[in-house]
Protein backbone atom coordinates (compact mmCIF):
# COMPACT_ATOMS: atom_id res chain seq x y z
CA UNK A 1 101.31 114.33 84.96
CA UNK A 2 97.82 114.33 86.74
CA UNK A 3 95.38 111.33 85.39
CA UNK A 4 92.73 112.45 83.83
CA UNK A 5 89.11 111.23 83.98
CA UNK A 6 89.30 108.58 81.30
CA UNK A 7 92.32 107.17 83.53
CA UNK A 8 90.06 107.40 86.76
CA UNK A 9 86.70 105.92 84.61
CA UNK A 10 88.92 103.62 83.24
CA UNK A 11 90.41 102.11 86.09
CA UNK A 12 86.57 101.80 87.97
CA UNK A 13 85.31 100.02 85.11
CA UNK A 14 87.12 96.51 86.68
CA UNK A 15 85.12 94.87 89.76
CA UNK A 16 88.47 94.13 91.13
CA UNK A 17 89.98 97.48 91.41
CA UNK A 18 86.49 98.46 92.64
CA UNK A 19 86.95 95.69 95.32
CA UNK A 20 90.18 96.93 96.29
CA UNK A 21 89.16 100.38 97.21
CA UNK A 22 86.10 99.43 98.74
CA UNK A 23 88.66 97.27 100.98
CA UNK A 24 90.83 99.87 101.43
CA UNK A 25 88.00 102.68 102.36
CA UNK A 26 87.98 100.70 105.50
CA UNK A 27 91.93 100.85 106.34
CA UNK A 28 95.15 100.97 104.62
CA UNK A 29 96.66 97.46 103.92
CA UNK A 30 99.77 95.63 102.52
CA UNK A 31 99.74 94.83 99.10
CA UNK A 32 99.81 90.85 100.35
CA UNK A 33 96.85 91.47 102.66
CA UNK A 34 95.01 93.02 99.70
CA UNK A 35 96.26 89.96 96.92
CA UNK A 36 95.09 87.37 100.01
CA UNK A 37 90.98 88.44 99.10
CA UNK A 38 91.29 87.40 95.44
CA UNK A 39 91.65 83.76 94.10
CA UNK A 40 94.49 85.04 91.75
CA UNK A 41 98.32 85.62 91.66
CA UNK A 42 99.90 88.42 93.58
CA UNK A 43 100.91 89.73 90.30
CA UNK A 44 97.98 90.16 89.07
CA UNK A 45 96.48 92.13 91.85
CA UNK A 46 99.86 94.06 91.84
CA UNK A 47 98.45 95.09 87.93
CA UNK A 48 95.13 96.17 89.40
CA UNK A 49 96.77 97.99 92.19
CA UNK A 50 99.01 99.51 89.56
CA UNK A 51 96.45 100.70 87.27
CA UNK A 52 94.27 102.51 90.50
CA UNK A 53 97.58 104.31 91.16
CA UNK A 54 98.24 105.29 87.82
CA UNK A 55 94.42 106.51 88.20
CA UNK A 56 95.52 108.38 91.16
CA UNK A 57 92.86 106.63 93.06
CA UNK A 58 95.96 105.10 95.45
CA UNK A 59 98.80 105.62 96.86
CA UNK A 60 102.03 103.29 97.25
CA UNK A 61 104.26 103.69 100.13
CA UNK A 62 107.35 101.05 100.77
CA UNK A 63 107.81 100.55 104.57
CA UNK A 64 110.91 98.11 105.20
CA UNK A 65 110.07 95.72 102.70
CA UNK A 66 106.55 95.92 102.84
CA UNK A 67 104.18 97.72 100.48
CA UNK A 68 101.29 99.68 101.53
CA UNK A 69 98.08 101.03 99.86
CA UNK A 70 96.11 103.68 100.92
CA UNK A 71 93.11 105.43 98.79
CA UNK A 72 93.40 108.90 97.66
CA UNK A 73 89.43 110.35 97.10
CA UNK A 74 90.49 113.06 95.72
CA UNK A 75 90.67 111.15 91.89
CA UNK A 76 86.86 110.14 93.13
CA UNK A 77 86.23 113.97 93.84
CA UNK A 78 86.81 115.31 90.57
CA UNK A 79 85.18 112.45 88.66
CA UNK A 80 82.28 113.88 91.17
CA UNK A 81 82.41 117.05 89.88
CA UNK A 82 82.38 116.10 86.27
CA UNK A 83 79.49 114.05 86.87
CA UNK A 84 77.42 116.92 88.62
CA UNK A 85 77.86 118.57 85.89
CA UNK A 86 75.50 116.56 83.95
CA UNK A 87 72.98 116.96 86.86
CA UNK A 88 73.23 113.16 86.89
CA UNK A 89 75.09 113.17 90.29
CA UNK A 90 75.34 114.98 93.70
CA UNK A 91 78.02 115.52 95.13
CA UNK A 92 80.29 112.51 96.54
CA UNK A 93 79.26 110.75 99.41
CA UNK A 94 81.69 108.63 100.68
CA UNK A 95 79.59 106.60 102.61
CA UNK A 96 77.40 105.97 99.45
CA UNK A 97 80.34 105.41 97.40
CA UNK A 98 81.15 102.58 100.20
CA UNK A 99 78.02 101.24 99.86
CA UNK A 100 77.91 100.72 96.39
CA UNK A 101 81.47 99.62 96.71
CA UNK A 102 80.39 96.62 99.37
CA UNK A 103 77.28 95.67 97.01
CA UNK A 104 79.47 95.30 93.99
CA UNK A 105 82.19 92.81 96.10
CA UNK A 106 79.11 91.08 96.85
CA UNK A 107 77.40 90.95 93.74
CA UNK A 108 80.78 89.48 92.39
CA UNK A 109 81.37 86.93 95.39
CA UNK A 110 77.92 85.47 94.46
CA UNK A 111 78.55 84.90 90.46
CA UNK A 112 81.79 83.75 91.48
């Protein structure tokens, strides 16, 4: 089953997750590279990285023992398209959406 937009919305609504893809518009990483940039437990940012695959905003991909995470824009796309439809959006720019991404991490590294 494809998520759907309220899956997608849903899963941008935490500053984590949105931390997490802005990290991983720069590269793919290991899941332990990714939990290493948050002061909580692995598990937890397993849970985030969960939900932003469940969003379809991710992919998962088990090499040897090691688990990598790659983003998948095309979740971002439609969301994009659903947007413009409302006139309140053009259409995605990754580099904007990168932006934003980087000015949310560090909006949240300074109230931390």
């Amino acid at each position: 089953m494809a998520p759907t937009l309220d899956t997608v919305f849903a899963a941008l609504a935490d500053p984590t997750r949105r931390a997490i893809l802005s990290m991983l518009l720069e590269d793919d990483m290991a899941v332990s590279d990714v939990a290493s940039a948050f002061p909580v437990s692995l598990a937890a940012v397993s849970r985030h990285l969960q939900v932003l695959a469940e969003a379809g905003l991710i992919a998962q991909e088990k090499r040897g023992r090691i688990t990598w995470c790659k983003l998948e824009p095309d979740a971002l796309r439609e969301a994009s398209v659903w947007m413009q439809g409302f006139g309140m959006m053009e259409a995605l720019d990754l580099d904007a959406f990168e932006r934003f991404l980087e000015g949310e991490l560090r909006d949240g590294e300074a109230g931390a």
